[in-house]
PDB file of N, CA and C in Angstrom:
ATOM      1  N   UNK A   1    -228.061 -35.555 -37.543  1.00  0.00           N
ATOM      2  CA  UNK A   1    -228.075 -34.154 -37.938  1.00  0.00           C
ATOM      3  C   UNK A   1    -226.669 -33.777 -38.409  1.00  0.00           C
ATOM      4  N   UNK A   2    -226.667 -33.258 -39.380  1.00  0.00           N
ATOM      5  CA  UNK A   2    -225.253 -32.611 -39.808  1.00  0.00           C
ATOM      6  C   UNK A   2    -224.824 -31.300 -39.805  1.00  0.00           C
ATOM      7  N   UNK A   3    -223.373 -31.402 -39.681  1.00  0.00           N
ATOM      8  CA  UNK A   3    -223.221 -29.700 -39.492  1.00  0.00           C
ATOM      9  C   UNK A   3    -223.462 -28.426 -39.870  1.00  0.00           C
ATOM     10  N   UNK A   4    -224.364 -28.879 -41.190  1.00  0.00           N
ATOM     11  CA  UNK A   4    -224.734 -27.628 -42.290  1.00  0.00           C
ATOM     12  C   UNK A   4    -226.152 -27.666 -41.611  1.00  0.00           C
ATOM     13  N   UNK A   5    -226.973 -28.247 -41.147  1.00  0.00           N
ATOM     14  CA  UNK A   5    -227.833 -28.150 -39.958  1.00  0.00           C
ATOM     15  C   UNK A   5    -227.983 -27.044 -39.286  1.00  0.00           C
ATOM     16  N   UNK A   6    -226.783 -27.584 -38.890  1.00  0.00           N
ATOM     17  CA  UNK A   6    -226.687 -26.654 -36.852  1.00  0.00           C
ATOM     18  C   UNK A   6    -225.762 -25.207 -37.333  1.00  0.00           C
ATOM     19  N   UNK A   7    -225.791 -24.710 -38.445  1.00  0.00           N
ATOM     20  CA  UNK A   7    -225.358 -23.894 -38.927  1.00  0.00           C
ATOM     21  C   UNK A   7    -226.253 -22.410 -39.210  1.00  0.00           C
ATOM     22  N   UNK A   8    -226.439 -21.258 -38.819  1.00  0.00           N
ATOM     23  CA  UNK A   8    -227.852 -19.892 -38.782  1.00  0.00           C
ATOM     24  C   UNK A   8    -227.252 -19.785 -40.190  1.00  0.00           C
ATOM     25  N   UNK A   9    -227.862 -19.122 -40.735  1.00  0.00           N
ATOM     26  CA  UNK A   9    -228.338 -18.876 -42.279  1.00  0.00           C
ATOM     27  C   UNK A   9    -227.507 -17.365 -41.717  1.00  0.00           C
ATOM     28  N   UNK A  10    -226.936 -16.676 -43.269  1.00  0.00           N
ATOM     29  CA  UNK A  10    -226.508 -15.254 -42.456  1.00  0.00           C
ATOM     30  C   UNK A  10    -227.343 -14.248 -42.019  1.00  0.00           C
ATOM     31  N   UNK A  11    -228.604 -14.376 -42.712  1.00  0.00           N
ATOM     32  CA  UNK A  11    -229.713 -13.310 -42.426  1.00  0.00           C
ATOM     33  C   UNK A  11    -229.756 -13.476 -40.658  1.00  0.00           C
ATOM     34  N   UNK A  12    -230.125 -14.797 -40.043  1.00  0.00           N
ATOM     35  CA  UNK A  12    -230.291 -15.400 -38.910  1.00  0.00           C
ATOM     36  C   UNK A  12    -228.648 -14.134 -37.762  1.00  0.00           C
ATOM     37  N   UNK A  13    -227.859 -14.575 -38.140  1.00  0.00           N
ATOM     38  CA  UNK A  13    -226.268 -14.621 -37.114  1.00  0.00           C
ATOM     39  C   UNK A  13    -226.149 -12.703 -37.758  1.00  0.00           C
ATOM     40  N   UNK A  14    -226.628 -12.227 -38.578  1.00  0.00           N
ATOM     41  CA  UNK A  14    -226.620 -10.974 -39.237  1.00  0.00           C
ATOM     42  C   UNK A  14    -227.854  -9.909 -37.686  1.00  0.00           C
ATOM     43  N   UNK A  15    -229.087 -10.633 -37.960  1.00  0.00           N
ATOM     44  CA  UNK A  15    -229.947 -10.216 -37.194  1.00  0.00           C
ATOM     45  C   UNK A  15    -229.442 -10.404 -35.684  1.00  0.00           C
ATOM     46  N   UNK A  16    -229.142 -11.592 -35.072  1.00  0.00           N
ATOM     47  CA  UNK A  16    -228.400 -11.351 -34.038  1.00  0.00           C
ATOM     48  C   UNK A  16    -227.086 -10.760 -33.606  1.00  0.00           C
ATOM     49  N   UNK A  17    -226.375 -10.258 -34.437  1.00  0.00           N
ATOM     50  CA  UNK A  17    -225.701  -9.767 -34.041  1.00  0.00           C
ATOM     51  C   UNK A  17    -225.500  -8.039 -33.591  1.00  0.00           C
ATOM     52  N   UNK A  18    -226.808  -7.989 -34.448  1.00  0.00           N
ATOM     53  CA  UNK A  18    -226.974  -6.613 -34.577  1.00  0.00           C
ATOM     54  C   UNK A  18    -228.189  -5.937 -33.698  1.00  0.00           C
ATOM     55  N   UNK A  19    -228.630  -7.210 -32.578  1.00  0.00           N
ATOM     56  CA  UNK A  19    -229.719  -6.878 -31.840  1.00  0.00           C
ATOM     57  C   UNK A  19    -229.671  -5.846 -31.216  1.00  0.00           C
ATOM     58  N   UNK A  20    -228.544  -5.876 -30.303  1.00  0.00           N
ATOM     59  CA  UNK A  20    -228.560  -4.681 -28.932  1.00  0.00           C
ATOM     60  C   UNK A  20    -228.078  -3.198 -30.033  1.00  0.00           C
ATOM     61  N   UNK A  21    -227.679  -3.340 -31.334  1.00  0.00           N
ATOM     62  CA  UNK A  21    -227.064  -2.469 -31.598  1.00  0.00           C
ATOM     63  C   UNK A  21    -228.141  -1.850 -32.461  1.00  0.00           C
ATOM     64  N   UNK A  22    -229.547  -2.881 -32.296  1.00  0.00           N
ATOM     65  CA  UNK A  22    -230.616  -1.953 -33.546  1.00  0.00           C
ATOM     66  C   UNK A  22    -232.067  -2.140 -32.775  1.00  0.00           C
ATOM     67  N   UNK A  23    -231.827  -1.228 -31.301  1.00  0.00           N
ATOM     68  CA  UNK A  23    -233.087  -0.012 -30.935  1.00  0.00           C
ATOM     69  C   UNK A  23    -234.192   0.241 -31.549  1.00  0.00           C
ATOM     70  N   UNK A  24    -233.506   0.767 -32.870  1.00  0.00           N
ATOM     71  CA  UNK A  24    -234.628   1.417 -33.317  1.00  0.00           C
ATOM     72  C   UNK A  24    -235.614   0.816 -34.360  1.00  0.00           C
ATOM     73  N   UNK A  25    -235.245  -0.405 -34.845  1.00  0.00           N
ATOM     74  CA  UNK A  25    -235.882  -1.530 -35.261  1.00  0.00           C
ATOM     75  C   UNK A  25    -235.208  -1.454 -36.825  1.00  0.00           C
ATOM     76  N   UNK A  26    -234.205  -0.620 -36.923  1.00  0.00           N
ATOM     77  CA  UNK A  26    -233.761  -0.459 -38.422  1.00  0.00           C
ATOM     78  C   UNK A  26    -233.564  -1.839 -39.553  1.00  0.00           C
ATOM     79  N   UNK A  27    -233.779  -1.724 -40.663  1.00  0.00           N
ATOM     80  CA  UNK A  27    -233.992  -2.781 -41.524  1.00  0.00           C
ATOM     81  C   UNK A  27    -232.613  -3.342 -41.602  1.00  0.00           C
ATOM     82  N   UNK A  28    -232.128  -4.253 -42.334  1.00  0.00           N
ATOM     83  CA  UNK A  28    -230.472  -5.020 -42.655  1.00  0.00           C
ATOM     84  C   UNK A  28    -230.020  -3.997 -43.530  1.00  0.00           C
ATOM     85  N   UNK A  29    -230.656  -3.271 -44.363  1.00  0.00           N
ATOM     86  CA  UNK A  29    -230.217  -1.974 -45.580  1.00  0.00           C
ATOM     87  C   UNK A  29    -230.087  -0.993 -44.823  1.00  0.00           C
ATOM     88  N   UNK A  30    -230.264  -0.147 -43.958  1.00  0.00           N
ATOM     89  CA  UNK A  30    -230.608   0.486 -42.754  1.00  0.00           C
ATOM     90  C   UNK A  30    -229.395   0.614 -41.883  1.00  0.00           C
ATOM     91  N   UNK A  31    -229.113  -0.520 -41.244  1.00  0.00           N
ATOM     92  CA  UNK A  31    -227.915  -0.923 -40.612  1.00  0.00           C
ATOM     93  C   UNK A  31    -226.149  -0.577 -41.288  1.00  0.00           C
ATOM     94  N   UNK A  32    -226.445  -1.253 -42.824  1.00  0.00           N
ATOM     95  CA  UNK A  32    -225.485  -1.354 -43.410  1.00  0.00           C
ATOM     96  C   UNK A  32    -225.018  -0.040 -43.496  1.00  0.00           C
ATOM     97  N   UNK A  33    -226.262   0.566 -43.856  1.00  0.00           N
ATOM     98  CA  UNK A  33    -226.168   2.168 -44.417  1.00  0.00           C
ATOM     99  C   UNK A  33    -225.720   3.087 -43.334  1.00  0.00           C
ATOM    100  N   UNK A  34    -226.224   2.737 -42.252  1.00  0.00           N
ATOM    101  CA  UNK A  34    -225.541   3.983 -40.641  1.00  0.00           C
ATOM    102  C   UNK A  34    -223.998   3.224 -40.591  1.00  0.00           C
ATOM    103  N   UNK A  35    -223.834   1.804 -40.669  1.00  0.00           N
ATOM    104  CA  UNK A  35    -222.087   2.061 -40.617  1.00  0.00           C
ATOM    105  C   UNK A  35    -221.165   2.514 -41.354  1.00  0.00           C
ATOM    106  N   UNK A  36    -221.885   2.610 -42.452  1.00  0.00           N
ATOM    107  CA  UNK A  36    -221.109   3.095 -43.751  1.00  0.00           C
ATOM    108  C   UNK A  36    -221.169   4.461 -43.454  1.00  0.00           C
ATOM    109  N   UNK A  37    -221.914   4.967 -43.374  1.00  0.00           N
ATOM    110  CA  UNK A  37    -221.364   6.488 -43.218  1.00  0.00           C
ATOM    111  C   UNK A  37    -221.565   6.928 -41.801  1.00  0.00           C
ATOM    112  N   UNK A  38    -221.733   6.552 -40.784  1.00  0.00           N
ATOM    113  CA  UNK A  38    -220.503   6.912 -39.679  1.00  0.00           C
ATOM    114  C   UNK A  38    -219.217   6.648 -39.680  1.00  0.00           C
ATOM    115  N   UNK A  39    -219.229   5.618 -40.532  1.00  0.00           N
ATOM    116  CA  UNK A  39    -217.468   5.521 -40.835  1.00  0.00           C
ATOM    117  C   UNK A  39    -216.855   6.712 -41.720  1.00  0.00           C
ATOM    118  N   UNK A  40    -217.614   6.825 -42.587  1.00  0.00           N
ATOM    119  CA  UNK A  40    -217.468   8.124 -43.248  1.00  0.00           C
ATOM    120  C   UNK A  40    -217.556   9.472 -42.206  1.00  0.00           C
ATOM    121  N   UNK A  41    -218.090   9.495 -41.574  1.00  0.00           N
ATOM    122  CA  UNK A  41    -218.092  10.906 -41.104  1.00  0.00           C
ATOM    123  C   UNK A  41    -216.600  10.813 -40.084  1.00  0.00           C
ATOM    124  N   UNK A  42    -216.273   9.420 -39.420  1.00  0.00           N
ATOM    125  CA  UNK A  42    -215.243   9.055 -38.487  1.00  0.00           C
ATOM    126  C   UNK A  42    -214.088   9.446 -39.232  1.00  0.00           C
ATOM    127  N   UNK A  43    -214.046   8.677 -40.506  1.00  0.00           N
ATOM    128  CA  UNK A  43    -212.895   9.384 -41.542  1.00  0.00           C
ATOM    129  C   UNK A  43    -212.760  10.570 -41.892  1.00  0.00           C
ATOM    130  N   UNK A  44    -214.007  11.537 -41.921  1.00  0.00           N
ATOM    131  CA  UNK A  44    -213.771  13.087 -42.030  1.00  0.00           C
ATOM    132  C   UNK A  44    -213.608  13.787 -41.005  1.00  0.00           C
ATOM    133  N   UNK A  45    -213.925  13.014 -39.805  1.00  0.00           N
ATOM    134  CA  UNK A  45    -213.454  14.125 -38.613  1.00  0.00           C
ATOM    135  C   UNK A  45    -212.972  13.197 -37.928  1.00  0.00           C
ATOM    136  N   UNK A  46    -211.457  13.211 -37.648  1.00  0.00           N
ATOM    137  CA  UNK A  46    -211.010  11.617 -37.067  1.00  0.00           C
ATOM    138  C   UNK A  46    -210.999  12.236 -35.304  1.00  0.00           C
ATOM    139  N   UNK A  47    -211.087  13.396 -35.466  1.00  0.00           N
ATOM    140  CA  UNK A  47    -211.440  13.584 -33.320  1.00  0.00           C
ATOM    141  C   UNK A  47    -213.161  13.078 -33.025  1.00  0.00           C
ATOM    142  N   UNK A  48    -214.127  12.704 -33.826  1.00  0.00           N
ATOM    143  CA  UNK A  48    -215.217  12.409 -33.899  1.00  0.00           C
ATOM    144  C   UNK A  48    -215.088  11.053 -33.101  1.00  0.00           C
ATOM    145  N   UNK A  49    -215.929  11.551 -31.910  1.00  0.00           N
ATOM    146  CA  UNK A  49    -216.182   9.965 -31.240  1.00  0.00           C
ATOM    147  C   UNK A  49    -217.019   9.223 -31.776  1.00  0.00           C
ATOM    148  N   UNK A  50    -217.130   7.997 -32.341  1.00  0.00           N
ATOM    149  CA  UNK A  50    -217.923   7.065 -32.629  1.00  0.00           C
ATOM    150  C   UNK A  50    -219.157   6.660 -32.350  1.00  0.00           C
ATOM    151  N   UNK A  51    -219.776   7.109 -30.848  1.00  0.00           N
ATOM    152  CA  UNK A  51    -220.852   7.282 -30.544  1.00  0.00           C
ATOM    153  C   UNK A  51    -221.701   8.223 -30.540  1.00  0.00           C
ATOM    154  N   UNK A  52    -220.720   9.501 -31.115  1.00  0.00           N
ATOM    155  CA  UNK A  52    -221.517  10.704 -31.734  1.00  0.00           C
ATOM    156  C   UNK A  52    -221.524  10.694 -32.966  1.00  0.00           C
ATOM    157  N   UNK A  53    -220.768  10.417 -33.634  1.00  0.00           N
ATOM    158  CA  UNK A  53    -221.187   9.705 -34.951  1.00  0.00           C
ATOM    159  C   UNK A  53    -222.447   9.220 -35.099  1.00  0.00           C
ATOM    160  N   UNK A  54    -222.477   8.221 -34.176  1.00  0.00           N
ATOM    161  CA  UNK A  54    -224.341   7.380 -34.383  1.00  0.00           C
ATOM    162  C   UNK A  54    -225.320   8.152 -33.805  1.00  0.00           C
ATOM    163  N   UNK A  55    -224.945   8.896 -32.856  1.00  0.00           N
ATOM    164  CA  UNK A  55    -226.270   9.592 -32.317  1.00  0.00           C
ATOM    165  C   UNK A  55    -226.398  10.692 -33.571  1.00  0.00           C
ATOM    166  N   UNK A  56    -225.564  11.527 -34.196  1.00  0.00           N
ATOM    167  CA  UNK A  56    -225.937  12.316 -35.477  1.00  0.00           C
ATOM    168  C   UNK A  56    -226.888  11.788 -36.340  1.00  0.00           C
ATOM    169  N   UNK A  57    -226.035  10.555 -36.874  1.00  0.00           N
ATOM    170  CA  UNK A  57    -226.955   9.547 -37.885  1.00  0.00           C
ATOM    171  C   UNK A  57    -227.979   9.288 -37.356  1.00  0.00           C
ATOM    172  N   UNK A  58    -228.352   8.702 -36.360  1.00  0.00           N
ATOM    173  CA  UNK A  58    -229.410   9.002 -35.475  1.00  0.00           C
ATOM    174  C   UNK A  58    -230.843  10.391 -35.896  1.00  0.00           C
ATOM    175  N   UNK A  59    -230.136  11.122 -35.499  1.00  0.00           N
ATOM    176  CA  UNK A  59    -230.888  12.644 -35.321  1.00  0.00           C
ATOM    177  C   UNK A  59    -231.166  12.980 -36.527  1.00  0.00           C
ATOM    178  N   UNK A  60    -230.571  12.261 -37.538  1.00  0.00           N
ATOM    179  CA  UNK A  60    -230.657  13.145 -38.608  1.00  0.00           C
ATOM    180  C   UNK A  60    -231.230  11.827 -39.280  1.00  0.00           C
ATOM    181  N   UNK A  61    -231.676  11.201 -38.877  1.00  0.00           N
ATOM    182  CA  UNK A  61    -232.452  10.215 -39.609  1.00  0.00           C
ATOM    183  C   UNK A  61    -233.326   9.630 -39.456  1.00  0.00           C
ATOM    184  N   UNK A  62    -233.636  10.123 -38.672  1.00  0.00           N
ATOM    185  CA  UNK A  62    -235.165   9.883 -37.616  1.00  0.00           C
ATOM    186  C   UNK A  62    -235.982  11.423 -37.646  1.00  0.00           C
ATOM    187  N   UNK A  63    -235.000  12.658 -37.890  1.00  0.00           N
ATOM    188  CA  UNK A  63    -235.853  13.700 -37.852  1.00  0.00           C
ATOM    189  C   UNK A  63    -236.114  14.386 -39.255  1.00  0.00           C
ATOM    190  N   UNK A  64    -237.131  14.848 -39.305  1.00  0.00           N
ATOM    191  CA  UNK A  64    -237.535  15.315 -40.705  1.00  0.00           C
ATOM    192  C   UNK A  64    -236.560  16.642 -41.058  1.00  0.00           C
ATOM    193  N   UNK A  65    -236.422  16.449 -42.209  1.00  0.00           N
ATOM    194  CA  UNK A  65    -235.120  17.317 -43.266  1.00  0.00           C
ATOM    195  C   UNK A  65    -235.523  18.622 -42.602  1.00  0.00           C
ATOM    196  N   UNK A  66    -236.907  19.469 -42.733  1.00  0.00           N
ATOM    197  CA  UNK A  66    -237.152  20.456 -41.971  1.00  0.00           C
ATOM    198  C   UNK A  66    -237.163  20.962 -41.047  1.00  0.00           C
ATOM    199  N   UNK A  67    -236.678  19.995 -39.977  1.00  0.00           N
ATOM    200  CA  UNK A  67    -236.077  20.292 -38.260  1.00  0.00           C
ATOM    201  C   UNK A  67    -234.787  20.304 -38.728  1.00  0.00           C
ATOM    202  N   UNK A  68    -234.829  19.453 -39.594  1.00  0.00           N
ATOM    203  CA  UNK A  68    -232.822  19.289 -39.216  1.00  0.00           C
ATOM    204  C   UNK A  68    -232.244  21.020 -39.992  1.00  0.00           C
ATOM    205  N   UNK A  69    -232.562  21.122 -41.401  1.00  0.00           N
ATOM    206  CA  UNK A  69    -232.461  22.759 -41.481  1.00  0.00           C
ATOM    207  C   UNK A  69    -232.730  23.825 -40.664  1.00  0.00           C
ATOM    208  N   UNK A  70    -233.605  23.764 -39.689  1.00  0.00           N
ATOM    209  CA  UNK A  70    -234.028  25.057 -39.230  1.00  0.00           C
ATOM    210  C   UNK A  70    -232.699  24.456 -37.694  1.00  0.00           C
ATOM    211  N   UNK A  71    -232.487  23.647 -37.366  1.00  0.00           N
ATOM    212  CA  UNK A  71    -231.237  23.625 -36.148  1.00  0.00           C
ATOM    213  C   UNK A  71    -229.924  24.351 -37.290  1.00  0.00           C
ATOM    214  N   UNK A  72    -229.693  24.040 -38.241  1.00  0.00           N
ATOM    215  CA  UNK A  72    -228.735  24.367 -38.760  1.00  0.00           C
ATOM    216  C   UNK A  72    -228.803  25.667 -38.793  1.00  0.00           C
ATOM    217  N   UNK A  73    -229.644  26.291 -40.143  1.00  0.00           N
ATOM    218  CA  UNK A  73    -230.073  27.839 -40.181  1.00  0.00           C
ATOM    219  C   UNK A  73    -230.017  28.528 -38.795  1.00  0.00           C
ATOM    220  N   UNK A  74    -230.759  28.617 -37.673  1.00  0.00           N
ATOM    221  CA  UNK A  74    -231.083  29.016 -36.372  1.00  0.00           C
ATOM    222  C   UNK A  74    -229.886  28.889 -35.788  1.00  0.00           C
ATOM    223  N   UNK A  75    -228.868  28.141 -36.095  1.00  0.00           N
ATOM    224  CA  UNK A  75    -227.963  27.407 -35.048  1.00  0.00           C
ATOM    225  C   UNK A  75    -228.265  27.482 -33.312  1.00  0.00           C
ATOM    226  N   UNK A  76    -229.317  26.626 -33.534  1.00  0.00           N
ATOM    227  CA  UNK A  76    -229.683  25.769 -32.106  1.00  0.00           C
ATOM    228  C   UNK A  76    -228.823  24.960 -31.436  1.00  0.00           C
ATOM    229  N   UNK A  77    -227.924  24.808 -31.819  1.00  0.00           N
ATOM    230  CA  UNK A  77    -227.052  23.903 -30.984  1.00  0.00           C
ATOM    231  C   UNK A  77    -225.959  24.361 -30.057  1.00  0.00           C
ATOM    232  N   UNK A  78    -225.960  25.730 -31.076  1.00  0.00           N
ATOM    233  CA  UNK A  78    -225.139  26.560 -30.180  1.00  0.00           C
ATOM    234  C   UNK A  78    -225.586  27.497 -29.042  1.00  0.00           C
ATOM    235  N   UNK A  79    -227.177  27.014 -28.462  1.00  0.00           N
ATOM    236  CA  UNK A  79    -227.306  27.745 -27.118  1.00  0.00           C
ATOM    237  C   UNK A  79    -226.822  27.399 -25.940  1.00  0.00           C
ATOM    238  N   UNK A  80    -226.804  27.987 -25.251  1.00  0.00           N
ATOM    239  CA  UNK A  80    -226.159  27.963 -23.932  1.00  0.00           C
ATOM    240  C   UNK A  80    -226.892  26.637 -23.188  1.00  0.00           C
ATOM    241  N   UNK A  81    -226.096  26.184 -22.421  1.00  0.00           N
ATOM    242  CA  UNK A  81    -226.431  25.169 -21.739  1.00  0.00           C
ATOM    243  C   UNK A  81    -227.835  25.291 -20.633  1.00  0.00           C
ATOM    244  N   UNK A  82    -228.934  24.623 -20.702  1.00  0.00           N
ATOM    245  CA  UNK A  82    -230.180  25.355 -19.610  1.00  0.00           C
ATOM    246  C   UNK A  82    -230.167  24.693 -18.642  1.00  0.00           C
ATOM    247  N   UNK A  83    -229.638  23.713 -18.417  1.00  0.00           N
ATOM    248  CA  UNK A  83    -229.753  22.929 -16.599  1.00  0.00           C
ATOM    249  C   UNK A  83    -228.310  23.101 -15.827  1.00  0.00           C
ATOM    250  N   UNK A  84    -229.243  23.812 -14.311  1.00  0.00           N
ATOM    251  CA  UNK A  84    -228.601  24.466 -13.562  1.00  0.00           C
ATOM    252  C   UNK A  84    -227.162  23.655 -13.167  1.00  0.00           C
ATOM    253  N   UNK A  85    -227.223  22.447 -13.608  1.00  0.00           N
ATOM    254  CA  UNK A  85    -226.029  21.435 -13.138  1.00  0.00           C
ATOM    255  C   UNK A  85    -224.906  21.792 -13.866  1.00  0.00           C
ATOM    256  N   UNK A  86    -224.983  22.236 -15.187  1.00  0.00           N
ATOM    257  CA  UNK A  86    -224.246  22.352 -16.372  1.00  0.00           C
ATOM    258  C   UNK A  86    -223.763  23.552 -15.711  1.00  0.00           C
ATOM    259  N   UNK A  87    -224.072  25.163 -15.178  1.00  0.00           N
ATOM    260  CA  UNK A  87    -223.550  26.219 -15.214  1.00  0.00           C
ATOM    261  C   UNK A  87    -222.164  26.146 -13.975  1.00  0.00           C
ATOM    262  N   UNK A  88    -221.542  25.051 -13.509  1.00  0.00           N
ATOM    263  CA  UNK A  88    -220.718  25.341 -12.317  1.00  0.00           C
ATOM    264  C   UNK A  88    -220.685  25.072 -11.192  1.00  0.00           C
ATOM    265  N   UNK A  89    -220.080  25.657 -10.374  1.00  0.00           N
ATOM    266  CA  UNK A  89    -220.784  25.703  -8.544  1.00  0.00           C
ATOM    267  C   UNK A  89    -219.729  24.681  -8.405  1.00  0.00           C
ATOM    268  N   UNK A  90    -219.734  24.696  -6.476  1.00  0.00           N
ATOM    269  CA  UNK A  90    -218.742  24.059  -5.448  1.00  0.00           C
ATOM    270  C   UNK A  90    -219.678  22.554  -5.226  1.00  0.00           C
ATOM    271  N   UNK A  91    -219.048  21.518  -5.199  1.00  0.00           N
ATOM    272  CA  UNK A  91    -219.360  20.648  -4.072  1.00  0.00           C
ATOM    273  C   UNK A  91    -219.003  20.185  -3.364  1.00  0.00           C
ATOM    274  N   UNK A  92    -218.643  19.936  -1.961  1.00  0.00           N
ATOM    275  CA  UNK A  92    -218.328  19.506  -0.886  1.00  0.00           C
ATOM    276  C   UNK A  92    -218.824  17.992  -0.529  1.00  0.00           C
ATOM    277  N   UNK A  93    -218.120  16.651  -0.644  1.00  0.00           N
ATOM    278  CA  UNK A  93    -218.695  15.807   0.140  1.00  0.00           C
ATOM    279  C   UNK A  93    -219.983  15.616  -0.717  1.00  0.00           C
ATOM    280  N   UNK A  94    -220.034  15.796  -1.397  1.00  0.00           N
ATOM    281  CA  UNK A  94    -221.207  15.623  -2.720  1.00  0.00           C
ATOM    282  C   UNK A  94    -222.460  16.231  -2.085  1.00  0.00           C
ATOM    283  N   UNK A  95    -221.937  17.209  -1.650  1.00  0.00           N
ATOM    284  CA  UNK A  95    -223.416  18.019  -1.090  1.00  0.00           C
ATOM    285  C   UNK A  95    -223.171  19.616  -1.694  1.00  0.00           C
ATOM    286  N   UNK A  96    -223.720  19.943  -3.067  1.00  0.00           N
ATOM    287  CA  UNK A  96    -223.860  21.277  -2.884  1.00  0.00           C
ATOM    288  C   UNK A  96    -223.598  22.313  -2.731  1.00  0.00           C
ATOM    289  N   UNK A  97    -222.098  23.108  -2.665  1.00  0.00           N
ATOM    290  CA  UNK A  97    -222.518  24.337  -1.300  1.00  0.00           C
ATOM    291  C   UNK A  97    -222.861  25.488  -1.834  1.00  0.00           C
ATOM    292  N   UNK A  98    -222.107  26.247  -2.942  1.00  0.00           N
ATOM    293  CA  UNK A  98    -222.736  27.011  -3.570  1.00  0.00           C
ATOM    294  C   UNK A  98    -223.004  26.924  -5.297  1.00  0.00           C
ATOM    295  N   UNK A  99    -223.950  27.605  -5.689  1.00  0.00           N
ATOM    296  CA  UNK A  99    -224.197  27.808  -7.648  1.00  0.00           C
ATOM    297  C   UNK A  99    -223.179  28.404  -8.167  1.00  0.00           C
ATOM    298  N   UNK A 100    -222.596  29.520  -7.585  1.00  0.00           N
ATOM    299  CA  UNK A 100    -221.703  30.397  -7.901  1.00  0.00           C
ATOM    300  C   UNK A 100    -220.839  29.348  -7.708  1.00  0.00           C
ATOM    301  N   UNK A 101    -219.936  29.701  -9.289  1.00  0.00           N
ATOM    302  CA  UNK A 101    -218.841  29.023  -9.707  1.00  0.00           C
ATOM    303  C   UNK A 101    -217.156  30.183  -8.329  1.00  0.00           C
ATOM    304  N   UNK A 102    -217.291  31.431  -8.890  1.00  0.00           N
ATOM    305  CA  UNK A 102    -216.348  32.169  -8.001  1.00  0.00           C
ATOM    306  C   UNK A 102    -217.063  31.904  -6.087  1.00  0.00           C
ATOM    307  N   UNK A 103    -217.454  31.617  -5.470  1.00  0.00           N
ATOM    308  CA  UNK A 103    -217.966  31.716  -4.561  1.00  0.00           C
ATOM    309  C   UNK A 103    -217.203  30.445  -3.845  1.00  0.00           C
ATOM    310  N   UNK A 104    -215.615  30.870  -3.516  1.00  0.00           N
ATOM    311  CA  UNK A 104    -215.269  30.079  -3.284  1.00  0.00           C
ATOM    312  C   UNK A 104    -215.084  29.524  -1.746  1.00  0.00           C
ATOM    313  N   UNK A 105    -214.814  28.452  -0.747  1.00  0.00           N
ATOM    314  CA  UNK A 105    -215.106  28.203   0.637  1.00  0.00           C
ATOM    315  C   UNK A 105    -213.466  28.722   1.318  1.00  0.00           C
ATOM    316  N   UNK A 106    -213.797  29.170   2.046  1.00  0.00           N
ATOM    317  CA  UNK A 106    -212.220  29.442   2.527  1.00  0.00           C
ATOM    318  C   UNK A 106    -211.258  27.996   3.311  1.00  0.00           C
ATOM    319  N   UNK A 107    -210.221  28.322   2.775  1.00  0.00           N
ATOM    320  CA  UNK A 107    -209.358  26.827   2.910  1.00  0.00           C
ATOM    321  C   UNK A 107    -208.815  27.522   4.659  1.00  0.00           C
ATOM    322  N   UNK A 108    -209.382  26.637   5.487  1.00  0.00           N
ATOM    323  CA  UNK A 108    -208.191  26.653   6.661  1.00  0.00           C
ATOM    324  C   UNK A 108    -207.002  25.627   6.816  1.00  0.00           C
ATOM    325  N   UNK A 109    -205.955  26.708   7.348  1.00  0.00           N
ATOM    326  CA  UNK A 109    -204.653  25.883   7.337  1.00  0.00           C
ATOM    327  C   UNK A 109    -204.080  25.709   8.505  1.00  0.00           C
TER     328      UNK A 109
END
């Protein structure tokens, strides 16, 4: 057997490499196309984390043009946070103590 053999074709070492990184079953044109412009969007907003980068490309490419306008128009993104974890509060010892963010425990000294 010779070494041009034991050698993956690039389609082959292309597809594996890109396994864990393609979920969503995206094509090799597909792939090319979300790094190319998350890099693009990384270059237009260089505080842009990289993994929000892909989850955008993501969202916006998996969801139909007419959701994605009406989040924009509506600005849905800008509602308030709805799970009670998100609004604040004390925890103690990873237990809880109060919701109220001001509701604070008195420090003894």
């Amino acid at each position: 057997m010779s070494i041009i053999e034991e050698i993956p074709s690039i389609d082959d070492e292309f597809e594996r490499c890109n396994r864990t990184l393609n979920a969503k079953g995206l094509s090799k044109e597909d792939i090319e196309l979300r790094d190319k412009q998350t890099q693009l969007m990384i270059q237009m907003y260089p505080g842009l984390n990289p993994l929000h980068a892909d989850m955008i490309w993501n969202y916006v490419h998996f969801t139909s043009k007419d959701e994605v306008r009406k989040v924009i128009d509506e600005g849905l993104w800008e509602n308030k946070p709805s799970g009670k974890y998100q609004n604040g509060g004390i925890v103690r010892d990873a237990v809880t103590v109060s919701d109220e963010p001001n509701d604070l425990p008195e420090i003894k000294e």
